[in-house]
Protein backbone atom coordinates (compact mmCIF):
# COMPACT_ATOMS: atom_id res chain seq x y z
CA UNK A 1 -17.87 8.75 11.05
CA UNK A 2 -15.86 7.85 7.39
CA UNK A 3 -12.57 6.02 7.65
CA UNK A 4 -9.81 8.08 9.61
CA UNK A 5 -5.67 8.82 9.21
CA UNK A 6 -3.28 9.09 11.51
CA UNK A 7 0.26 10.83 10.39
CA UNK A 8 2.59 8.90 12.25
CA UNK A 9 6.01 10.49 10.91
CA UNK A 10 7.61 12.46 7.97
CA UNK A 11 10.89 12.69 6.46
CA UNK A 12 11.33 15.92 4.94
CA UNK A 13 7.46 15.57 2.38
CA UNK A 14 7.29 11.97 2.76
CA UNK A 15 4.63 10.60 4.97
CA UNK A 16 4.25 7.57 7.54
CA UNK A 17 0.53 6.67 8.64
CA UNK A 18 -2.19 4.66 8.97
CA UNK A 19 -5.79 4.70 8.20
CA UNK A 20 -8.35 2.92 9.76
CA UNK A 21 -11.35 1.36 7.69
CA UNK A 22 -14.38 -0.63 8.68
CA UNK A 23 -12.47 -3.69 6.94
CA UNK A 24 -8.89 -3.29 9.01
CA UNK A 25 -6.05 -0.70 8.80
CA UNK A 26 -3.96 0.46 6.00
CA UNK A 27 -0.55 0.89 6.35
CA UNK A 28 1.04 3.67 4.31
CA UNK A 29 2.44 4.08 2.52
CA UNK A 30 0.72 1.57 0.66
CA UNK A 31 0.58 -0.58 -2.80
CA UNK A 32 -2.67 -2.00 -3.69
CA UNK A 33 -2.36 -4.98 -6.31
CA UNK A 34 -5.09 -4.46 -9.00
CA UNK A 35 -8.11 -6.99 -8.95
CA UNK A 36 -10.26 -5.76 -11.66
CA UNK A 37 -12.60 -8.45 -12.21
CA UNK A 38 -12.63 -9.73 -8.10
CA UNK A 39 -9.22 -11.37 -8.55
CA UNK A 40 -5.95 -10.75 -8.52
CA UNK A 41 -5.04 -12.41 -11.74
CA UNK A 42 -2.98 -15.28 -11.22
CA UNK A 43 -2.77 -14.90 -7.31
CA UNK A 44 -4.87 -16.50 -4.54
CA UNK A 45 -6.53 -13.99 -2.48
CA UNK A 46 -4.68 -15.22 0.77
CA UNK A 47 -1.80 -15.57 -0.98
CA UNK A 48 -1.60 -11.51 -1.98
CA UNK A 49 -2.31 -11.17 1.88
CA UNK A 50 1.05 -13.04 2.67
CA UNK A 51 2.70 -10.68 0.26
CA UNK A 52 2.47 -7.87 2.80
CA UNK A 53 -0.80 -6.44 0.75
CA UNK A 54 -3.29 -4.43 3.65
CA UNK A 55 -6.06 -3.42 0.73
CA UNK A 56 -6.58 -4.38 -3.09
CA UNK A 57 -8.64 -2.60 -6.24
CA UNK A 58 -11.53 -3.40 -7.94
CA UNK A 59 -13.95 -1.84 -10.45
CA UNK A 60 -16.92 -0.73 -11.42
CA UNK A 61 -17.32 -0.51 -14.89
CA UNK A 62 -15.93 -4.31 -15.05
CA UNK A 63 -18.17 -5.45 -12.00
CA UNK A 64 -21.19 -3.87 -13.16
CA UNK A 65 -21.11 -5.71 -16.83
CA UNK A 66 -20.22 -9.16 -15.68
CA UNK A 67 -21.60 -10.44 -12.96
CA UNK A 68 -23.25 -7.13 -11.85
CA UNK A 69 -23.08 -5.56 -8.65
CA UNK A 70 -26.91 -6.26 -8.09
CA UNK A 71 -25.62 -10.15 -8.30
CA UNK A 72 -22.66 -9.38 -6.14
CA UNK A 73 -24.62 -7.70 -3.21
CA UNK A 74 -26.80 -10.85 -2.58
CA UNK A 75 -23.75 -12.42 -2.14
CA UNK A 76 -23.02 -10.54 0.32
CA UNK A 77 -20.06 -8.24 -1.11
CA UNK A 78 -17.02 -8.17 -3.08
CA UNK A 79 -15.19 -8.86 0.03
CA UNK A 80 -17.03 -11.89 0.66
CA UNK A 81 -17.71 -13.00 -2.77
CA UNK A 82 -13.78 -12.65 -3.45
CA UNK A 83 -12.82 -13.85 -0.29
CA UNK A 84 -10.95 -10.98 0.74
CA UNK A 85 -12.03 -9.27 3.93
CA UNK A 86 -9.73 -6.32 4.14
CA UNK A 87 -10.07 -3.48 2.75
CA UNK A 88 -11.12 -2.69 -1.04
CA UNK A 89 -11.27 0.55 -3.13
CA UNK A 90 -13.11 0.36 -6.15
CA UNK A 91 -12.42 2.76 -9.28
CA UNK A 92 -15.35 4.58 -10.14
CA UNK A 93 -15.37 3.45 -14.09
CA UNK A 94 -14.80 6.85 -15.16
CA UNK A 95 -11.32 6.11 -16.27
CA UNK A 96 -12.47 2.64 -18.70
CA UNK A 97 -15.63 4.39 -20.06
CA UNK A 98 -13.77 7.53 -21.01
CA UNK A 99 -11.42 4.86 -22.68
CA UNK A 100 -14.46 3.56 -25.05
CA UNK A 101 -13.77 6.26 -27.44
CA UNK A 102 -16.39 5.61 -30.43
CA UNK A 103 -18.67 3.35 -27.81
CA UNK A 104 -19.81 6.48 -25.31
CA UNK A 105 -21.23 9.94 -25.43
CA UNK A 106 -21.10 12.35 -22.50
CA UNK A 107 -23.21 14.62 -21.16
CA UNK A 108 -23.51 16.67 -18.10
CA UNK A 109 -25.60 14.18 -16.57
CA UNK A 110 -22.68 11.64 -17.32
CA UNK A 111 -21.71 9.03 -19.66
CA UNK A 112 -23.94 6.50 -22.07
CA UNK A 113 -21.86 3.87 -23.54
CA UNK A 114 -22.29 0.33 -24.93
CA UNK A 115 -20.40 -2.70 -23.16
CA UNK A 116 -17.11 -4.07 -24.68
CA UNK A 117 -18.92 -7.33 -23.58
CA UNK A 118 -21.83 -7.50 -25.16
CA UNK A 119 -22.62 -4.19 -27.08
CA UNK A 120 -25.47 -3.37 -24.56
CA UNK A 121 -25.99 0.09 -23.92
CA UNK A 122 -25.42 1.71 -20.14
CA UNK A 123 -25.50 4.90 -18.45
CA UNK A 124 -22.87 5.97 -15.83
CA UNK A 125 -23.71 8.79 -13.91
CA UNK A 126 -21.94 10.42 -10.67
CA UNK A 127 -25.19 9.04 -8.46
CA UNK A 128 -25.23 5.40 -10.04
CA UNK A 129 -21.06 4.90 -9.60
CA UNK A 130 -21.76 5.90 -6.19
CA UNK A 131 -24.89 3.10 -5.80
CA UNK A 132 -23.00 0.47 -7.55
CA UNK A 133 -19.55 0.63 -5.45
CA UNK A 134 -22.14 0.90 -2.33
CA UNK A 135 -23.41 -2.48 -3.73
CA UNK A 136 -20.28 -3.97 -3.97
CA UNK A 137 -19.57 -2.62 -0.39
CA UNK A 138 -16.10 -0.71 -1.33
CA UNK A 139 -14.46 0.24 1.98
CA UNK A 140 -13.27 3.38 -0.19
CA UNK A 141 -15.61 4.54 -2.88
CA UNK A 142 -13.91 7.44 -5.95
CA UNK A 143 -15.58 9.96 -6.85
CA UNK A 144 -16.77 9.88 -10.75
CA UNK A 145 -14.74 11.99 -12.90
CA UNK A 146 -13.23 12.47 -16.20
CA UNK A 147 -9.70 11.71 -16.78
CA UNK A 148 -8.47 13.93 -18.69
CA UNK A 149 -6.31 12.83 -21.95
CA UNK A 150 -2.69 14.14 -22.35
CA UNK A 151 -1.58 16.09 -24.32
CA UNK A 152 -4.81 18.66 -24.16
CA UNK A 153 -4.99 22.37 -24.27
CA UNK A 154 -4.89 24.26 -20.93
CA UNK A 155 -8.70 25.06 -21.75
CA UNK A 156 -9.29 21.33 -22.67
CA UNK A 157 -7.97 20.73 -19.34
CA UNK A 158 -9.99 23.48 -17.66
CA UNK A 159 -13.39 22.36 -19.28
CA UNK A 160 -12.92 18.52 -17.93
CA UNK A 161 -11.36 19.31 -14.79
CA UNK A 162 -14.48 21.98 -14.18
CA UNK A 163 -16.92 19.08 -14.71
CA UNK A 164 -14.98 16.53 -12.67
CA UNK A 165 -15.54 18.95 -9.95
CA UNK A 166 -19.28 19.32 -10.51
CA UNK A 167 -19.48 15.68 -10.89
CA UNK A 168 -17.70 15.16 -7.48
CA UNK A 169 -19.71 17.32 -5.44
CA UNK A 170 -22.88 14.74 -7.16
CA UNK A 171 -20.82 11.80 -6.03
CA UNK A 172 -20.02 13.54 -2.24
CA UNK A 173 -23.85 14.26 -1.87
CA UNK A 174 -24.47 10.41 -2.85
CA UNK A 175 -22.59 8.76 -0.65
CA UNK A 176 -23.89 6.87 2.06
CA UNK A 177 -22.12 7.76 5.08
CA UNK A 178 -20.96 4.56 7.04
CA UNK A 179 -18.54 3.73 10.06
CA UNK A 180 -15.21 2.95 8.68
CA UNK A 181 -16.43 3.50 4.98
CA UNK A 182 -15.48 6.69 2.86
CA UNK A 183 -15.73 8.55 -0.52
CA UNK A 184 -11.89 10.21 -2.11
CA UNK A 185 -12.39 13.03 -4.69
CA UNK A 186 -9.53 12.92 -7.52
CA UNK A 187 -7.81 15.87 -8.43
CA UNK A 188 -7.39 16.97 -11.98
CA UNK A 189 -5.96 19.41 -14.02
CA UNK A 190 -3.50 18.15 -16.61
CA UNK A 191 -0.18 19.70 -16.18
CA UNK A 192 -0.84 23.32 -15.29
CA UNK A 193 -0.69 24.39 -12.08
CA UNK A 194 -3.19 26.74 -11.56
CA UNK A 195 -5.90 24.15 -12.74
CA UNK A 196 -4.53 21.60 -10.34
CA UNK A 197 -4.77 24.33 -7.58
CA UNK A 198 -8.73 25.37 -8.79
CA UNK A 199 -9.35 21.25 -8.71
CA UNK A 200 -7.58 20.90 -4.71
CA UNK A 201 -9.34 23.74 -3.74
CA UNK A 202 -12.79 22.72 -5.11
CA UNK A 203 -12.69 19.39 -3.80
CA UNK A 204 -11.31 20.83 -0.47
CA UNK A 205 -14.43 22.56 -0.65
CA UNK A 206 -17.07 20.06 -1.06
CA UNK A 207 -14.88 17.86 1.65
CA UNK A 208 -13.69 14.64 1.48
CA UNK A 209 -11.91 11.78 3.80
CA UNK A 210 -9.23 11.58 1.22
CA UNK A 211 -7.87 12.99 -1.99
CA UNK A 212 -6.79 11.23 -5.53
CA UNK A 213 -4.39 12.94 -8.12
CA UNK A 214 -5.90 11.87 -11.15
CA UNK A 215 -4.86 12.04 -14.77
CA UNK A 216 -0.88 11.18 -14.54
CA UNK A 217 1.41 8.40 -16.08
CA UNK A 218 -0.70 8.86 -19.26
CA UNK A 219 2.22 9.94 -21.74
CA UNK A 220 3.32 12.81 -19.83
CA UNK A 221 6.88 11.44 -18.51
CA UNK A 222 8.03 10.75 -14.83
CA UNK A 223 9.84 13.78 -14.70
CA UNK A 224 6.95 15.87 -15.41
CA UNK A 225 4.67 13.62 -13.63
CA UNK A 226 6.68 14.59 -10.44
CA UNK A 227 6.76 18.31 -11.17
CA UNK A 228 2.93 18.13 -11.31
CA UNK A 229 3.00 16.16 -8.14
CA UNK A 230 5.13 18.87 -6.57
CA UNK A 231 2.23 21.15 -7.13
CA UNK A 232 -0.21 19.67 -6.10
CA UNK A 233 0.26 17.94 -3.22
CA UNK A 234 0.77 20.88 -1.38
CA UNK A 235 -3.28 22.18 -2.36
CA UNK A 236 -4.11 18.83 -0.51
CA UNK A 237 -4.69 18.32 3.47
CA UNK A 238 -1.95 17.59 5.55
CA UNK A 239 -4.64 15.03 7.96
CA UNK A 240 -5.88 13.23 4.86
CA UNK A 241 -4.44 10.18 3.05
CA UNK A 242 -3.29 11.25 -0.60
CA UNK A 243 -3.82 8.63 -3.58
CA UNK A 244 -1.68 8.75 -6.90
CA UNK A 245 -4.08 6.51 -9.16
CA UNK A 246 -2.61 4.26 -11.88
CA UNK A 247 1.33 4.56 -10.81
CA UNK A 248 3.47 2.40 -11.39
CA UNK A 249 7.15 1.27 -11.54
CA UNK A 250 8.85 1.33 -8.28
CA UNK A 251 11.12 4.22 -9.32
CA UNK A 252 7.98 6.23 -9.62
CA UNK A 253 6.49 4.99 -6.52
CA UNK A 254 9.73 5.94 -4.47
CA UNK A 255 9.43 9.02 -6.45
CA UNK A 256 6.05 9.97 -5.10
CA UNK A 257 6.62 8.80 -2.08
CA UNK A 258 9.30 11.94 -1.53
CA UNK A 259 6.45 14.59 -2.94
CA UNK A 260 4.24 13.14 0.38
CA UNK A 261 1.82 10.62 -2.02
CA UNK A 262 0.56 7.67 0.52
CA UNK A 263 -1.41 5.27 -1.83
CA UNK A 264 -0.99 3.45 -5.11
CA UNK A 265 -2.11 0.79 -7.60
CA UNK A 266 -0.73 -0.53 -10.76
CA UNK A 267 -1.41 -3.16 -13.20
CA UNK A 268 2.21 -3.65 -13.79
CA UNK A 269 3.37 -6.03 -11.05
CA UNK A 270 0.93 -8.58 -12.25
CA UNK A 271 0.63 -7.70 -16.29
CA UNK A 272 4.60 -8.31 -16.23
CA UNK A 273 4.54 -11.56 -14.30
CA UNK A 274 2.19 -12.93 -16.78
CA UNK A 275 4.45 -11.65 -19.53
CA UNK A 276 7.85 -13.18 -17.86
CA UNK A 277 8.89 -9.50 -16.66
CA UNK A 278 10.02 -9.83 -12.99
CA UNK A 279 11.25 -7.02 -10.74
CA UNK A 280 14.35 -7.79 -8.77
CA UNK A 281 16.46 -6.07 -6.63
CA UNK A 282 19.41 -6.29 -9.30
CA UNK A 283 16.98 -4.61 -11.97
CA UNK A 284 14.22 -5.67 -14.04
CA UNK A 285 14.41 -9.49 -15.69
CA UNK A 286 13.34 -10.58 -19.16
CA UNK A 287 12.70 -14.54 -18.03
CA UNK A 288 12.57 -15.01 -22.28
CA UNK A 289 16.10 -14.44 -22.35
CA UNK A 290 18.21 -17.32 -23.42
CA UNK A 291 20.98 -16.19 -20.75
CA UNK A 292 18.75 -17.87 -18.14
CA UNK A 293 18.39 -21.47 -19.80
CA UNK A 294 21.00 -22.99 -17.77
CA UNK A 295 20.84 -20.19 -15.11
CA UNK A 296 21.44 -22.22 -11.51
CA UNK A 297 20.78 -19.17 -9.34
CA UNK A 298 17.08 -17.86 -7.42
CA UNK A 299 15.50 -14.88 -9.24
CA UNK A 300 16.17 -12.43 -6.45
CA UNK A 301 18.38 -13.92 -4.07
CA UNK A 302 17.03 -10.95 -1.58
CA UNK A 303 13.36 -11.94 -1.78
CA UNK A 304 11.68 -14.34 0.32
CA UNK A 305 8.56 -15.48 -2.00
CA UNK A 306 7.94 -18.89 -3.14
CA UNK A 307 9.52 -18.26 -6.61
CA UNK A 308 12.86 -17.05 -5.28
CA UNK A 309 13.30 -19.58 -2.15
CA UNK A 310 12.08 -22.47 -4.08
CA UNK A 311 13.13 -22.44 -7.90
CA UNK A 312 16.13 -21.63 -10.28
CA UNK A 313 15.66 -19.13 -12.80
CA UNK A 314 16.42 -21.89 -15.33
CA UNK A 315 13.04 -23.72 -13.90
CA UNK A 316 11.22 -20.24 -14.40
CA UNK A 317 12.71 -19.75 -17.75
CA UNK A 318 11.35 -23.37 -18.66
CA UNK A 319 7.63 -22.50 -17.39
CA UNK A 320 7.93 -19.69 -19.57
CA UNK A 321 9.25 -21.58 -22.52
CA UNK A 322 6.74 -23.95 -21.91
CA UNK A 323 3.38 -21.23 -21.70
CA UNK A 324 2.95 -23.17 -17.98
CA UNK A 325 0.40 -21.86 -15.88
CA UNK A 326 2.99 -21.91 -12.65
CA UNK A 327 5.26 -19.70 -14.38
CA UNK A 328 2.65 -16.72 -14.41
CA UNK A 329 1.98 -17.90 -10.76
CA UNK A 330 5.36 -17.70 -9.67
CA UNK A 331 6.21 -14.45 -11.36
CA UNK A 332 3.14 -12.39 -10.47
CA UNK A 333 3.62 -13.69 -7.01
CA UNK A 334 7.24 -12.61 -6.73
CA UNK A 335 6.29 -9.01 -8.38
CA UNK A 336 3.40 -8.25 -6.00
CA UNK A 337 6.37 -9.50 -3.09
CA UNK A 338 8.97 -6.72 -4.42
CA UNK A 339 6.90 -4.39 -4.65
CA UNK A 340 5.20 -4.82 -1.07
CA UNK A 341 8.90 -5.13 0.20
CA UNK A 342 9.63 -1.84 -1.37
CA UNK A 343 6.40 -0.30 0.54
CA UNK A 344 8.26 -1.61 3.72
CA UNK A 345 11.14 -0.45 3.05
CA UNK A 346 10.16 3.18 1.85
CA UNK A 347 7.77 3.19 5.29
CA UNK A 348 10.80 2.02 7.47
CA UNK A 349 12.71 4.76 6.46
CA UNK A 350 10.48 7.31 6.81
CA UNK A 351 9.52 6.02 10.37
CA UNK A 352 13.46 6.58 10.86
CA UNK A 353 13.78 10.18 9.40
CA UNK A 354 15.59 9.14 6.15
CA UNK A 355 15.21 11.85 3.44
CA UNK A 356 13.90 10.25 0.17
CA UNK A 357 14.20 13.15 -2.15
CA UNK A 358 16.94 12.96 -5.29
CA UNK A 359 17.36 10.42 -7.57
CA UNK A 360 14.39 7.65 -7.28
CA UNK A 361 16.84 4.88 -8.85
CA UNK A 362 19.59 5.77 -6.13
CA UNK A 363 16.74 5.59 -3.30
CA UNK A 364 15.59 1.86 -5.17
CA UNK A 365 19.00 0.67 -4.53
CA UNK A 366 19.74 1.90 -1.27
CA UNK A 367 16.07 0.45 0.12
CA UNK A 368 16.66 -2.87 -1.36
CA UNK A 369 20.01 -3.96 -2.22
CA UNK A 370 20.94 -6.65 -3.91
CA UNK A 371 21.84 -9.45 -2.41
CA UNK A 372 23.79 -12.33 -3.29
CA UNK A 373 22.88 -16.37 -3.61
C-alpha cells in the first residue's frame, strides 16, 4: 500500500485534501520550502515546522555528490540525518543534470555528466534515481525525466516528452513498494496540448500514486503557464494528489490553486529572504530601500513570525545594511510564514466553498489583507 489522498472539498476546480504518508499527513493544498542540500537554508528544521510547513524538498543530484546517499543511509535517512521527521519528497536530479549543458550527454539509458563539485564523472539513470532517493528514504520519490527547455518545437517537445514517458515506466518498475511511501510521474509536454494529453495518458497508464506537471515557470509567462495548466489538469485523476514542480510567487500559487493543483515548492521564499526581498501582505518589500532607515513600523503588521512581532523594519533594514547573519534569518523565516499563511488561507476557503478563479492578485488580497500596526 503507497501513500493515499483523501478529497475533502472543492470550490468550483480547486481542491481540499489530505494525504497520508508513512512520515505524517499532508495537508493540501500544500507549500513545501526547498531544502536542497538537507537544510532549509537559513532556517532551523523545527523552526520551518512552526511555520505551518507539513513536508519539505530535497535532492538527488545535490545529495548524491556531497555527502552521498550511501553516507546518508547509514545514518539512518535524510529525515533523521536532517532532523526532520515528516514527510520529504526528493527531486529526481533530472531537472539540475539537464541544467549541466556542456558537462552531460544523454542517452536512452540516461544521463552521464561530470559534477559541478569536483569534475567527477556520474551516470544518472531512471533505475539509480530511483535507488538513491530509496537510500535517502524519500517519503515521495519523482520519477526521472527530462525537463523540457522552453521555447522548443512541438516535435522537440514530442521527442523529450516521449522519453520522459519511457523513462517513467523504468522508474515505476523500480520502485520499491512501501507502506506510506510512493513514486509521482511528471507530466510533460511543453505548451501544446495534445502532447500534455499523450504525457497524462501515458503515465495514467503505467499508474502512479500521484502526478507532477513538469516543465512550467521556465520563460513561458504565468498567463500561459495557467492555460497549460487548464489542460492538463483535467488528463490527471480526480483521487490523486497533483504537483506543480518549481512554482512560485504566491500569485501563481493562488493561480494554480483555482486550475485544481494541490502541491508546490519554490526556491523563492528563501532565495529572497537572503537577498532582503520579503513578501508581505501590503506587497512585496525591497529591505535595501532607504525609505525603511528610520521606518518604526513591523514588516507585516498581519504576520505573526518572529521578524514581524519582534523587530522594526528599520532593525531589518540595519541587518541588511550590515550583511548580518539574523537578517537572512529573520527574512527567510517571515517568507516561508507568508507563504504557509497563504496555504491556510487558500485551504480555508476552499473548505468553505469560496470560488478562487479570476484575477490571482484580487484572490492575494482578499485571503490576506493587510493589516495595520
Amino acid at each position: 500500500m503507497t501513500l493515499s489522498f483523501e478529497l475533502l472539498a472543492t470550490a468550483g476546480d480547486a481542491r481540499l485534501g489530505r494525504i497520508d504518508t508513512a512520515h505524517g499527513p499532508i495537508r493540501t493544498p500544500a507549500f513545501m520550502p526547498v531544502g536542497t542540500a538537507a537544510t532549509v537554508k537559513a532556517m532551523r528544521p523545527e523552526d520551518v515546522r512552526a511555520t505551518g510547513a507539513d513536508i519539505l524538498l530535497g535532492n538527488t543530484y545535490h545529495l548524491m555528490l556531497r555527502p552521498t546517499a550511501e553516507l546518508i543511509a547509514r545514518h539512518g535517512g535524510l529525515h533523521k540525518f536532517m532532523n526532520w521527521p515528516g514527510p520529504i519528497l526528493t527531486d529526481s536530479g533530472g531537472f539540475q543534470v539537464m541544467s549541466l549543458a556542456g558537462l552531460r550527454k544523454m542517452t536512452e539509458e540516461g544521463v552521464r555528466f561530470r559534477s559541478h563539485i569536483d569534475g567527477s564523472y556520474h551516470m544518472l539513470t531512471p533505475e539509480r534515481s530511483i535507488e538513491i532517493q530509496y537510500l535517502l528514504d524519500a517519503t515521495i520519490t519523482m520519477a526521472f525525466d527530462e525537463c523540457t527547455p522552453y521555447p522548443a518545437t512541438q516535435s522537440q517537445a514530442a521527442e523529450s516528452m516521449r522519453l520522459s514517458m519511457r523513462w517513467a515506466r523504468r522508474s515505476k518498475d523500480a520502485f520499491i513498494e512501501r507502506k506510506g511511501y510512493g513514486v509521482f510521474g511528471i507530466v510533460q509536454g511543453s505548451v501544446f496540448p495534445d502532447l500534455r494529453r499523450e504525457s497524462a495518458e501515458a503515465l495514467r497508464e503505467i499508474g502512479f500514486p500521484g502526478y507532477a506537471i513538469g516543465g512550467l515557470a521556465v520563460g513561458e509567462g504565468q498567463a500561459q503557464m495557467f492555460e497549460t495548466l487548464d489542460f492538463t489538469t483535467h488528463h490527471l485523476p480526480t483521487d490523486k494528489p497533483r504537483y506543480l514542480m518549481g512554482v512560485g510567487r504566491p500569485a501563481d500559487i493562488a493561480g494554480a490553486v483555482a486550475r485544481g493543483v494541490d502541491m508546490f515548492d519554490c526556491v523563492m521564499p528563501t532565495r529572497s529572504g537572503r537577498t532582503a526581498q520579503a513578501f508581505t501582505r501590503t506587497g512585496e518589500l525591497n529591505l535595501r530601500n532607504a525609505r525603511f532607515a528610520d521606518d518604526p513600523a513591523p514588516l507585516d503588521a498581519g504576520c505573526a513570525c518572529p521578524a514581524c512581532t519582534g523587530y522594526s523594519r528599520a532593525y531589518l533594514r540595519h541587518l541588511v545594511k550590515a550583511e548580518e547573519i539574523l537578517g537572512m534569518m529573520l527574512l527567510t523565516w517571515h517568507n516561508l510564514q507568508f507563504y504557509q499563511d497563504l496555504m491556510a488561507a487558500l485551504r480555508a476557503a476552499i473548505a468553505g466553498g469560496d470560488n478562487l478563479a479570476g484575477d490571482p492578485e484580487a484572490v492575494l488580497r482578499r485571503l490576506l489583507p493587510a493589516a495595520t500596526a
